[in-house]
C-alpha atoms as a PDB file:
ATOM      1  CA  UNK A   1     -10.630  -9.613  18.478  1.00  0.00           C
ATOM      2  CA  UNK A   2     -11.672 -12.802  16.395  1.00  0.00           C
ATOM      3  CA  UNK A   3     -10.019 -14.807  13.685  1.00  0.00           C
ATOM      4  CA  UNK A   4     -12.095 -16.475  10.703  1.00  0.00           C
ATOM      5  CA  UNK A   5     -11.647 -17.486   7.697  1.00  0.00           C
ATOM      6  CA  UNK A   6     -12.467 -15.249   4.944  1.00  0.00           C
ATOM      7  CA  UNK A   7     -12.441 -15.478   1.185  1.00  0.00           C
ATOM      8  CA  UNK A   8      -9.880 -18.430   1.846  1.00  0.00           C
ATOM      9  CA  UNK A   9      -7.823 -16.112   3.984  1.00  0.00           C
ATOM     10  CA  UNK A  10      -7.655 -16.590   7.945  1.00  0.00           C
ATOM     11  CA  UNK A  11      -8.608 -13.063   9.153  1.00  0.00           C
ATOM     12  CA  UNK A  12      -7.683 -11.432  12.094  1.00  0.00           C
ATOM     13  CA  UNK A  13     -10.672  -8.790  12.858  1.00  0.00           C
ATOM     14  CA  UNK A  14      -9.146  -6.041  14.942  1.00  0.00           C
ATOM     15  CA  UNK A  15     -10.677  -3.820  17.075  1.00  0.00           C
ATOM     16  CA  UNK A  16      -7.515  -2.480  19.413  1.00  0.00           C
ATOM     17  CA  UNK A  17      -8.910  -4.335  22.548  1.00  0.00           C
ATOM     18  CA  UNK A  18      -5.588  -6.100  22.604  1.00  0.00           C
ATOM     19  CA  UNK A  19      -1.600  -5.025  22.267  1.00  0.00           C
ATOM     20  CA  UNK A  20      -0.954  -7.538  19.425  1.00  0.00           C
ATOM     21  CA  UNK A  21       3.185  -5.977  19.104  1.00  0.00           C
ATOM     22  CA  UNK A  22       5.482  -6.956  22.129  1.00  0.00           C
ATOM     23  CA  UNK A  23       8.943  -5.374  21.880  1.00  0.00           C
ATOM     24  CA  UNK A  24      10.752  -7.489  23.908  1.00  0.00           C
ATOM     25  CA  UNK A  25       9.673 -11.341  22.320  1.00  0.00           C
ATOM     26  CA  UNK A  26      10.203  -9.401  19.015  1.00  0.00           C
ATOM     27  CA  UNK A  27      13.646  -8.243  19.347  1.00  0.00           C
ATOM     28  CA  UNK A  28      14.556 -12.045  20.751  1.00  0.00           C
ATOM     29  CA  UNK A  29      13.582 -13.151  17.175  1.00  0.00           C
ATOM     30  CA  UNK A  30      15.011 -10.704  15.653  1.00  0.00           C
ATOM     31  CA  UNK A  31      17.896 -11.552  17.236  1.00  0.00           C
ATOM     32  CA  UNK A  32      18.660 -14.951  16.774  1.00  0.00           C
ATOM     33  CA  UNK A  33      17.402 -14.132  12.673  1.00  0.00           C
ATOM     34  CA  UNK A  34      20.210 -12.366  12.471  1.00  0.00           C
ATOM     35  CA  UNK A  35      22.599 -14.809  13.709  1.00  0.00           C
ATOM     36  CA  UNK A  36      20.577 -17.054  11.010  1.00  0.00           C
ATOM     37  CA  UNK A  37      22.161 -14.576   8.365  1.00  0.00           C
ATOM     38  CA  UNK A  38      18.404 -13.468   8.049  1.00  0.00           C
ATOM     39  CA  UNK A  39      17.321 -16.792   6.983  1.00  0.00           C
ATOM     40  CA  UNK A  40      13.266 -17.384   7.854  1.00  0.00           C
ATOM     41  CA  UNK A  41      13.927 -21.264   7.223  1.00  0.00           C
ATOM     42  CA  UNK A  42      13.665 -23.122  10.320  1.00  0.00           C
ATOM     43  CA  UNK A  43      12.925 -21.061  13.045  1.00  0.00           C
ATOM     44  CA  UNK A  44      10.955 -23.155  14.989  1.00  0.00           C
ATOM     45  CA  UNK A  45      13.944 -25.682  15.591  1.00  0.00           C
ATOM     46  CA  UNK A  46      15.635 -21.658  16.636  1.00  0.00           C
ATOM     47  CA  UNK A  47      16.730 -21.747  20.208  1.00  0.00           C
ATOM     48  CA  UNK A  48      13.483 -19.601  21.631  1.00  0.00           C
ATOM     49  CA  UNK A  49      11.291 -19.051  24.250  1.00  0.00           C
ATOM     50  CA  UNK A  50       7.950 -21.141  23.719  1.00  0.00           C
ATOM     51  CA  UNK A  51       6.346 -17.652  24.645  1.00  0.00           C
ATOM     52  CA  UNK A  52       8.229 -16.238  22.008  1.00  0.00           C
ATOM     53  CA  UNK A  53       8.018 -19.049  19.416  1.00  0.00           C
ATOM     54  CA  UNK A  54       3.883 -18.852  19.908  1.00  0.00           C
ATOM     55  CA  UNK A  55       4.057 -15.107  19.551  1.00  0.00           C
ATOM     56  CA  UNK A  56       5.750 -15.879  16.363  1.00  0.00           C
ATOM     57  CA  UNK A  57       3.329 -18.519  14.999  1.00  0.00           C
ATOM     58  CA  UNK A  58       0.106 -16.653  15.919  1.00  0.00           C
ATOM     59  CA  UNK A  59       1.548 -13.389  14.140  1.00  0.00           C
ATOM     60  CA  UNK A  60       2.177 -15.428  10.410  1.00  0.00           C
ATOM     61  CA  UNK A  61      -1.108 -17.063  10.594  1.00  0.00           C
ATOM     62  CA  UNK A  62      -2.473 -14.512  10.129  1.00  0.00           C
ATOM     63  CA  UNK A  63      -3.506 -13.214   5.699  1.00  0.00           C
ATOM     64  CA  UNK A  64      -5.792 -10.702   5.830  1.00  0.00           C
ATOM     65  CA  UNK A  65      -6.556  -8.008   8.605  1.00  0.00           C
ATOM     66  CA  UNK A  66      -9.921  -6.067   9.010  1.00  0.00           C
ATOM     67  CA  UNK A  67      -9.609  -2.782  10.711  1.00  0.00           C
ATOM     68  CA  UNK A  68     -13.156  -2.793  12.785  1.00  0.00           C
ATOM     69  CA  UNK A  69     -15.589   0.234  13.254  1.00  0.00           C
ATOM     70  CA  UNK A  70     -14.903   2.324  16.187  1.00  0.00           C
ATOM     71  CA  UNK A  71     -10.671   1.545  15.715  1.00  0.00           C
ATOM     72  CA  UNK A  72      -8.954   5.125  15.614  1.00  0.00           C
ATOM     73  CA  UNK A  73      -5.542   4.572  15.633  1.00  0.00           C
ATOM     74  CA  UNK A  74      -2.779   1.668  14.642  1.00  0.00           C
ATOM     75  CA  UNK A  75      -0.587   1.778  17.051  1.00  0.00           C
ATOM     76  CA  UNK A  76       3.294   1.707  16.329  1.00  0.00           C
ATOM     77  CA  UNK A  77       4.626  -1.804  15.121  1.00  0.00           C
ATOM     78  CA  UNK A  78       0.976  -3.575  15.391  1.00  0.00           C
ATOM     79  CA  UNK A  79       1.523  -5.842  12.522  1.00  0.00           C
ATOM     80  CA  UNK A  80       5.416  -5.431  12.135  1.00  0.00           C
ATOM     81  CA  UNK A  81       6.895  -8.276  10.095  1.00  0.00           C
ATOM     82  CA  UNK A  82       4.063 -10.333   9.304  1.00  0.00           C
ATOM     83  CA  UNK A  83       4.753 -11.546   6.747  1.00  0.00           C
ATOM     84  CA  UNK A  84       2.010 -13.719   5.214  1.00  0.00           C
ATOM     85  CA  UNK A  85      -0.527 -10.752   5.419  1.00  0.00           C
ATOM     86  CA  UNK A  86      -1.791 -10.425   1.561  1.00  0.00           C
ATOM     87  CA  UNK A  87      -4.868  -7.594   2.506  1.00  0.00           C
ATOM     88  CA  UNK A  88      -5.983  -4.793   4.810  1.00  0.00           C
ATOM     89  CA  UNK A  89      -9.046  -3.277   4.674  1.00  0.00           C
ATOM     90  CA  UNK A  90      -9.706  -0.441   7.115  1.00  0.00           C
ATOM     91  CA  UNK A  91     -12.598   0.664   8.418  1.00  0.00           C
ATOM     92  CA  UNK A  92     -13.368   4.519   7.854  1.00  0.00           C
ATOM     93  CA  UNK A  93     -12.594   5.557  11.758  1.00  0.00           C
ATOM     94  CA  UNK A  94      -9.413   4.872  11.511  1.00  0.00           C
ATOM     95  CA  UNK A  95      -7.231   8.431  11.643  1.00  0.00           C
ATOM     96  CA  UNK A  96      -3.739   7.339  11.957  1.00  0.00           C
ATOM     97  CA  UNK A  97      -1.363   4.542  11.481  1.00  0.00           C
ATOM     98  CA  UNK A  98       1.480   4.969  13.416  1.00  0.00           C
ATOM     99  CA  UNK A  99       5.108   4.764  12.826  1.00  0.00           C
ATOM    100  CA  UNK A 100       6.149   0.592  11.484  1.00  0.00           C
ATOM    101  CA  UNK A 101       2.418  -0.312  12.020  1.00  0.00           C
ATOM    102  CA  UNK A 102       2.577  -3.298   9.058  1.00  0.00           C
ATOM    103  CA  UNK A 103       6.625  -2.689   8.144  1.00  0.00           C
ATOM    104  CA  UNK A 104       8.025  -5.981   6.631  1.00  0.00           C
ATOM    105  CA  UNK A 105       4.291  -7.162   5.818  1.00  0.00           C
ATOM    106  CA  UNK A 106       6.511  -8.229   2.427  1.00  0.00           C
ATOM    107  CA  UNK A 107       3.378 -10.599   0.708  1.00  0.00           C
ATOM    108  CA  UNK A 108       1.020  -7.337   1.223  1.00  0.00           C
ATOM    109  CA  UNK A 109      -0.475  -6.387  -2.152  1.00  0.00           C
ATOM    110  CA  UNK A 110      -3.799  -5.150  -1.512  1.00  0.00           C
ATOM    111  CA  UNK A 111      -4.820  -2.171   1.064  1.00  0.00           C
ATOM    112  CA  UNK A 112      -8.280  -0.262   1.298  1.00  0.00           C
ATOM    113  CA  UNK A 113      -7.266   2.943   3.273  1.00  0.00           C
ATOM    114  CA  UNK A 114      -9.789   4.884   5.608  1.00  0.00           C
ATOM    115  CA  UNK A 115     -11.479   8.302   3.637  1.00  0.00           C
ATOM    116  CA  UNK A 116     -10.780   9.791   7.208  1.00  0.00           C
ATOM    117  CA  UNK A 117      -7.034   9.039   7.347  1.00  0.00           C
ATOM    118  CA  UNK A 118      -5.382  11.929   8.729  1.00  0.00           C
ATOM    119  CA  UNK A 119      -1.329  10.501   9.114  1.00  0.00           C
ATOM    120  CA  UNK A 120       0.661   7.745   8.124  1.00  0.00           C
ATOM    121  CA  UNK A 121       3.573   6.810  10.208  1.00  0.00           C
ATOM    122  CA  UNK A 122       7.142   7.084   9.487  1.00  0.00           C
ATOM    123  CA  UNK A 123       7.330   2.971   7.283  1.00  0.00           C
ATOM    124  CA  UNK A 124       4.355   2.399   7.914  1.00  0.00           C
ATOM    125  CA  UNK A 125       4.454   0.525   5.132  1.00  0.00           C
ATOM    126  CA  UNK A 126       7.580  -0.180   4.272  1.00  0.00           C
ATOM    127  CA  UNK A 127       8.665  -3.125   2.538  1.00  0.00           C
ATOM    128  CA  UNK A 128       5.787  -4.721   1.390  1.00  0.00           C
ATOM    129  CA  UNK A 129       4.403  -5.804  -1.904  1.00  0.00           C
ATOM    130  CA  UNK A 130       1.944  -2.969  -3.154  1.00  0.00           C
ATOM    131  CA  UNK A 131       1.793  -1.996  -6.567  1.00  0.00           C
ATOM    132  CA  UNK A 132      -0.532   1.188  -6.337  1.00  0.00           C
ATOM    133  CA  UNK A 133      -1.308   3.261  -3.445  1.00  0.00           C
ATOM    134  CA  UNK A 134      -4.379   6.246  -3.277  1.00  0.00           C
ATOM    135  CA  UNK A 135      -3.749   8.785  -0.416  1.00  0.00           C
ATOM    136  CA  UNK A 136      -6.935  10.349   0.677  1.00  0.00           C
ATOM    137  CA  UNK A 137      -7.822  13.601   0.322  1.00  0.00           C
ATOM    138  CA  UNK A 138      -8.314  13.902   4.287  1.00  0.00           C
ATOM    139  CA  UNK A 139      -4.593  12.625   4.971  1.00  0.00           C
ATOM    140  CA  UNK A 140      -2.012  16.042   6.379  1.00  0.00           C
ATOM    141  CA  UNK A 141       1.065  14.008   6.323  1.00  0.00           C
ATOM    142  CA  UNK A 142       2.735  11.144   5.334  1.00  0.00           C
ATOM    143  CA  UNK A 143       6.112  10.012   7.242  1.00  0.00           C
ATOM    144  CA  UNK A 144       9.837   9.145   6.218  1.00  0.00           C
ATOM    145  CA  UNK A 145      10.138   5.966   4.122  1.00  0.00           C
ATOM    146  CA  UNK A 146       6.068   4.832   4.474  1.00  0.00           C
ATOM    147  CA  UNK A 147       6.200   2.915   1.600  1.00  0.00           C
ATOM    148  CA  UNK A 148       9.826   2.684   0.246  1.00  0.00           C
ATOM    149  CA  UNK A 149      11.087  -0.699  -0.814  1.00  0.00           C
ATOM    150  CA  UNK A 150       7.691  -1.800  -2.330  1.00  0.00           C
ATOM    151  CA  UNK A 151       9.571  -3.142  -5.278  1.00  0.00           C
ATOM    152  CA  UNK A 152       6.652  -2.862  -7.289  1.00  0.00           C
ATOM    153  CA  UNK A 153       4.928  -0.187  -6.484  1.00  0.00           C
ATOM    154  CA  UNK A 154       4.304   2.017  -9.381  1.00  0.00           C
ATOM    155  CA  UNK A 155       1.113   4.073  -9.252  1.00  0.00           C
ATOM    156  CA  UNK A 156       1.116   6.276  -6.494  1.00  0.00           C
ATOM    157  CA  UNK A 157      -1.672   8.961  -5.973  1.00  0.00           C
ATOM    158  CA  UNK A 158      -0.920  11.796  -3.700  1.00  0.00           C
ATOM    159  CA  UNK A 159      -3.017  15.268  -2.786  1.00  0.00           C
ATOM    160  CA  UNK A 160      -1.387  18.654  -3.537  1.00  0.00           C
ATOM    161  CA  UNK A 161      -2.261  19.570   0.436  1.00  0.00           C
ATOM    162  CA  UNK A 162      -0.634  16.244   1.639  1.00  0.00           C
ATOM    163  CA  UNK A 163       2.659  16.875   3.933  1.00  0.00           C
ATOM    164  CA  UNK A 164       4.816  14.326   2.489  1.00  0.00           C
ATOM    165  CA  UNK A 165       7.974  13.223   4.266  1.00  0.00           C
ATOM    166  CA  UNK A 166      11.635  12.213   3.308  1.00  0.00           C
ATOM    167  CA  UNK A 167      11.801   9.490   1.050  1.00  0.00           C
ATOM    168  CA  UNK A 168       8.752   8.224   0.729  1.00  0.00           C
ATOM    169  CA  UNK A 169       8.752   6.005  -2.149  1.00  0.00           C
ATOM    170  CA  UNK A 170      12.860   4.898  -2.311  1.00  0.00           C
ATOM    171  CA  UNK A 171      13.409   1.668  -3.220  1.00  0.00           C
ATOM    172  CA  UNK A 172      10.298   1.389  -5.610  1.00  0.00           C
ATOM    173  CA  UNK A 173       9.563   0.685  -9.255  1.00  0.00           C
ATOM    174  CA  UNK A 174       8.052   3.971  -9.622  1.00  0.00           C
ATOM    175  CA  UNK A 175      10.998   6.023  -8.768  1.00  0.00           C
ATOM    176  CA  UNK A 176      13.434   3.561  -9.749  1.00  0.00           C
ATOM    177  CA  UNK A 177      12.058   3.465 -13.867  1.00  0.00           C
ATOM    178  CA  UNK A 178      11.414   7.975 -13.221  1.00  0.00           C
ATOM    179  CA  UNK A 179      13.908  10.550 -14.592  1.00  0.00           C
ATOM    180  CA  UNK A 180      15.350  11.208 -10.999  1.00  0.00           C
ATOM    181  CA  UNK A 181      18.943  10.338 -10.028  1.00  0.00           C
ATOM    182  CA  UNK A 182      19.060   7.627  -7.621  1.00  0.00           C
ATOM    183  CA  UNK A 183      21.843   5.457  -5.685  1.00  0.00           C
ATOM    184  CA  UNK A 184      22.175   2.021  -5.431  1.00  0.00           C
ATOM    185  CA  UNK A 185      19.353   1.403  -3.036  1.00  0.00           C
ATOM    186  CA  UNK A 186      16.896   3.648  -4.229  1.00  0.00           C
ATOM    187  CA  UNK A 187      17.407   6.705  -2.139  1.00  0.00           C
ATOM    188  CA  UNK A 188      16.992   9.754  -3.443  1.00  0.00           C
ATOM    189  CA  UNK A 189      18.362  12.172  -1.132  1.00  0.00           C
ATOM    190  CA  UNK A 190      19.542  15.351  -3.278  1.00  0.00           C
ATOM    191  CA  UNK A 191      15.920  15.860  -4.744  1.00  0.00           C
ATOM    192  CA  UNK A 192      13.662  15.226  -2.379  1.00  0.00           C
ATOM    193  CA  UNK A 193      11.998  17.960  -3.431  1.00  0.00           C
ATOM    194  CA  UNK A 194      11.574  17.609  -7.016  1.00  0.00           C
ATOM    195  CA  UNK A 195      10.580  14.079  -6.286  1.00  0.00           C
ATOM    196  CA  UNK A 196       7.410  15.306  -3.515  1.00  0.00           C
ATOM    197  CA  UNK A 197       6.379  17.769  -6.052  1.00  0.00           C
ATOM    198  CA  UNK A 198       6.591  14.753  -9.345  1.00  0.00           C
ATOM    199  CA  UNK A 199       4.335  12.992  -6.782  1.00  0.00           C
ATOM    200  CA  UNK A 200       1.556  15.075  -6.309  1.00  0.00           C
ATOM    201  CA  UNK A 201       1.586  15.890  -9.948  1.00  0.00           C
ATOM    202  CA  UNK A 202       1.984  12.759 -11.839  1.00  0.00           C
ATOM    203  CA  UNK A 203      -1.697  12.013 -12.771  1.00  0.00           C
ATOM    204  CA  UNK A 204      -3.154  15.322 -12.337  1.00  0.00           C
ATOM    205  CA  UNK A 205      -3.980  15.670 -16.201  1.00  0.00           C
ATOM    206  CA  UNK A 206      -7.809  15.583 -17.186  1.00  0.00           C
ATOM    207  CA  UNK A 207      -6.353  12.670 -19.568  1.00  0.00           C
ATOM    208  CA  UNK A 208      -6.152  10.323 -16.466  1.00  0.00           C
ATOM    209  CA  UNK A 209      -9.241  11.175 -15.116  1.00  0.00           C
ATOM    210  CA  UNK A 210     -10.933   7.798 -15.457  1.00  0.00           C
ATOM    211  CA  UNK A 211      -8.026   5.993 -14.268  1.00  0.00           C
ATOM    212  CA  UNK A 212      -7.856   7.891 -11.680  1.00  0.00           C
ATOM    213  CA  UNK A 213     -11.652   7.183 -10.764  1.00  0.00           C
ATOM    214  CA  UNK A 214     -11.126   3.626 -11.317  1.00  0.00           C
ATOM    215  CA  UNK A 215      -7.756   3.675  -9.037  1.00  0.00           C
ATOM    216  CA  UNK A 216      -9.117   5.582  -6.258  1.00  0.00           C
ATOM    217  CA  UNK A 217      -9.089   4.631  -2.501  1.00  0.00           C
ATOM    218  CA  UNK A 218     -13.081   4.391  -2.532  1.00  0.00           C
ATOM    219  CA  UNK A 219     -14.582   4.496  -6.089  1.00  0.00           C
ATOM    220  CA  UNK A 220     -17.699   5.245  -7.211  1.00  0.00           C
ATOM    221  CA  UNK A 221     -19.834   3.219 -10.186  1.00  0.00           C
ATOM    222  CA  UNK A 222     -21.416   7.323 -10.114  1.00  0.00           C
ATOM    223  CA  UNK A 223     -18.202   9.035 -10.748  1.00  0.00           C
ATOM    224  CA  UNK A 224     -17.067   5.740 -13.650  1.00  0.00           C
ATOM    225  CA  UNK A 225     -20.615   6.477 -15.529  1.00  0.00           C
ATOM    226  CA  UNK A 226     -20.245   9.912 -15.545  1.00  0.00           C
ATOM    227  CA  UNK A 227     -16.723   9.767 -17.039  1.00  0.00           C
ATOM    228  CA  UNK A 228     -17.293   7.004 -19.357  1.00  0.00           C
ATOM    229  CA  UNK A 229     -20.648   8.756 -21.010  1.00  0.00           C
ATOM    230  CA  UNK A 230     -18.289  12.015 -21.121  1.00  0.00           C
ATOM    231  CA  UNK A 231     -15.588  10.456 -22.368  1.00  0.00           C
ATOM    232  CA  UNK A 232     -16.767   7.248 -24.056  1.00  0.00           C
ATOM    233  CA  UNK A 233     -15.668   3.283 -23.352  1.00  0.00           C
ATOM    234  CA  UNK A 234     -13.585   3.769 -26.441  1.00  0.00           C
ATOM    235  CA  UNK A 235     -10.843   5.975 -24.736  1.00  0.00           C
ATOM    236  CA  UNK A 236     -10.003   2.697 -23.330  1.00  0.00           C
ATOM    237  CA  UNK A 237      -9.165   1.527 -26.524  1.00  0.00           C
ATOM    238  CA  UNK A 238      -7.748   4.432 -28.388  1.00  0.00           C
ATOM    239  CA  UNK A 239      -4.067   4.261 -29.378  1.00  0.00           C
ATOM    240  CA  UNK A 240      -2.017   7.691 -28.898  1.00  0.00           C
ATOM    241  CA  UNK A 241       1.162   8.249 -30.552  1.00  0.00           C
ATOM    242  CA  UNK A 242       3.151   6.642 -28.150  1.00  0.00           C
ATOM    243  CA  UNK A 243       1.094   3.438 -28.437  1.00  0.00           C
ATOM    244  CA  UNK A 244      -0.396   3.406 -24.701  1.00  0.00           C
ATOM    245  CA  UNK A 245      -4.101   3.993 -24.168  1.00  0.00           C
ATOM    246  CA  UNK A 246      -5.234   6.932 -22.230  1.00  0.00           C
ATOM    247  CA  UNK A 247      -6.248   4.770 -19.540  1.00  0.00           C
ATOM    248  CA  UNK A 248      -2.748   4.809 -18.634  1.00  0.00           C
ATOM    249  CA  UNK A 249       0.012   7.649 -17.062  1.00  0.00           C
ATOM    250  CA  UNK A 250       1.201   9.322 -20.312  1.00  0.00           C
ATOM    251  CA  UNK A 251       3.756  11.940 -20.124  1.00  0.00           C
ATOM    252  CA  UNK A 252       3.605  12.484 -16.363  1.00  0.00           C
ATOM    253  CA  UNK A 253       4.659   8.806 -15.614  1.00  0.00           C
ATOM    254  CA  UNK A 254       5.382   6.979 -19.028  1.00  0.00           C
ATOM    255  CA  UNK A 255       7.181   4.018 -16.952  1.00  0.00           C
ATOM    256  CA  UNK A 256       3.590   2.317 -15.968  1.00  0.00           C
ATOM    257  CA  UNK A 257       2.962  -0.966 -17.634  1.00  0.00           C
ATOM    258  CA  UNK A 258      -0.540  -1.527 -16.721  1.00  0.00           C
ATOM    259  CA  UNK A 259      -2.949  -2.836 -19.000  1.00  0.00           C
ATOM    260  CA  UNK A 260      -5.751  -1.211 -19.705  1.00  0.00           C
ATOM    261  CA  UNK A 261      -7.511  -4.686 -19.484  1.00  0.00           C
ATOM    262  CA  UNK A 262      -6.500  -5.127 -15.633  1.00  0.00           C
ATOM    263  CA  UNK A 263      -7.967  -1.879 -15.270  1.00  0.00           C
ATOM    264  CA  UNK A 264     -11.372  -2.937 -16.329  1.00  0.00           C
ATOM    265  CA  UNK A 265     -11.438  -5.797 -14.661  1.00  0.00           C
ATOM    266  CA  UNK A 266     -10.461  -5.172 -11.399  1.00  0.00           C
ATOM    267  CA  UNK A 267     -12.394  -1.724 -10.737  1.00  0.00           C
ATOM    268  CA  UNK A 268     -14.844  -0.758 -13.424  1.00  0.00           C
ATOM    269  CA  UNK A 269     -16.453  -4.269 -13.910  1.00  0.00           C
ATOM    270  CA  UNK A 270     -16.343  -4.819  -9.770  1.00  0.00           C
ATOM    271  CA  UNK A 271     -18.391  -1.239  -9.261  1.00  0.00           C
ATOM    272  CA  UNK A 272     -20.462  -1.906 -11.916  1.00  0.00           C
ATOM    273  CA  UNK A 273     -21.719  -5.748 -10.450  1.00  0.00           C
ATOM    274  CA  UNK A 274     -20.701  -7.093 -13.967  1.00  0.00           C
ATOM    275  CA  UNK A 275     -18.613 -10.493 -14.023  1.00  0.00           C
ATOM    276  CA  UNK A 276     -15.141 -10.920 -14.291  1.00  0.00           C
END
């Protein structure tokens, strides 16, 4: 494993040689945190071990993480509570992330899955800052809670043949601003159901089918061309009754805000090579 700068972001290139989570210096942190009334000011004046305060420092230096070739599996709490990690990118080996692998990562906003991905752990992602998330088509099942309390998150693509577990989502804008019932943190416990089946369903409609190309874990200038000469550029600009653009979720999810314009921007002009 190596550590470079990248894009402006120090990068910590992983390739599982090395056990980066260790239980015991995390739970002395933890620990004295609490006693802190979970206040992250000032912990190096905290009254820890120097093994445990360097453990600490390495693990927020890090901002970006790239998942090397050959890398299989994340193992369980790998990048737990790192929280000044802004972007993973994984490399297309990798066929599960276990259970906590980047819980807490609470600045991380942009995440490239694997197209191999097979299971995501139970919070996996949990409490962090994504605002969209594209499930594979290879991934079987997806754990209790992996990305609840992503405040924003509010696009959220799932397959129909995707296991999902309890919970997934609580705690997020998308569920939060839905139809569904829903206490005072989020949870959603009485419809779990109805909720799994709303997810796998919500952008379905051949409406959303460039947005969904442009929002997909891996997408293809091929796939954009082919939809935009279908459908024409102007769909991106055509008002519907309920003044929202069919770029956008319509009926299925009528609580998404974004613009069509960030849209274009930040996948169609990328995959085309055109500036920003």
């Amino acid at each position: 494993m190596r550590v470079a700068t990248v894009d402006g972001l120090v990068t910590l290139f992983y390739d599982g040689s090395k056990q980066l989570y260790n239980g015991e210096l995390e739970d002395e942190w933890i620990t004295k945190w609490r006693q802190y009334d979970r206040n992250y000011q000032g912990w190096e004046d905290w009254d820890l071990s120097d093994e445990c305060k360097q453990y600490w420092r390495e693990r927020q230096s890090w901002q970006q993480i790239i998942i090397e070739e050959g890398v299989t599996v994340i193992p369980d709490g790998t990048f737990l509570i790192c929280r000044n990690i802004k972007r993973v990118i994984f490399a297309d080996t990798v066929v599960r992330i276990k259970e906590h692998a980047f819980y807490g990562c609470i600045q991380l906003i942009s995440l490239k899955l694997p197209i191999r991905l097979e299971v995501i752990g139970q919070g996996a992602f949990n409490a962090c800052d994504l605002s969209s998330v594209f499930i594979p088509p290879s991934c079987r099942d997806i754990y209790y809670s992996a990305f609840a309390l992503n405040r924003n998150l509010e696009i959220c693509h799932v397959p129909q043949q995707t296991r999902i577990g309890d919970e997934m989502v609580f705690g997020t804008k998308l569920i939060e601003e839905s139809q569904f019932e829903i206490d005072q943190w989020g949870h959603y416990h009485h419809q779990i159901r109805e909720v799994n089946h709303w997810l796998k369903n919500i952008n379905r409609n051949e409406k959303y089918s460039l947005h969904r190309a442009c929002s997909s874990f891996q997408p293809l200038k091929e796939v954009i061309h082919t939809i935009i000469q279908l459908k024409g550029i102007g769909d991106f600009k055509t008002q519907n009754e309920i003044d929202t653009t069919p770029s956008q979720y319509l009926k299925e999810n009528p609580y998404c805000d974004l613009k069509e314009i960030d849209i274009i921007r930040d996948y169609v002009m990328k995959m085309m090579g055109e500036n920003e």
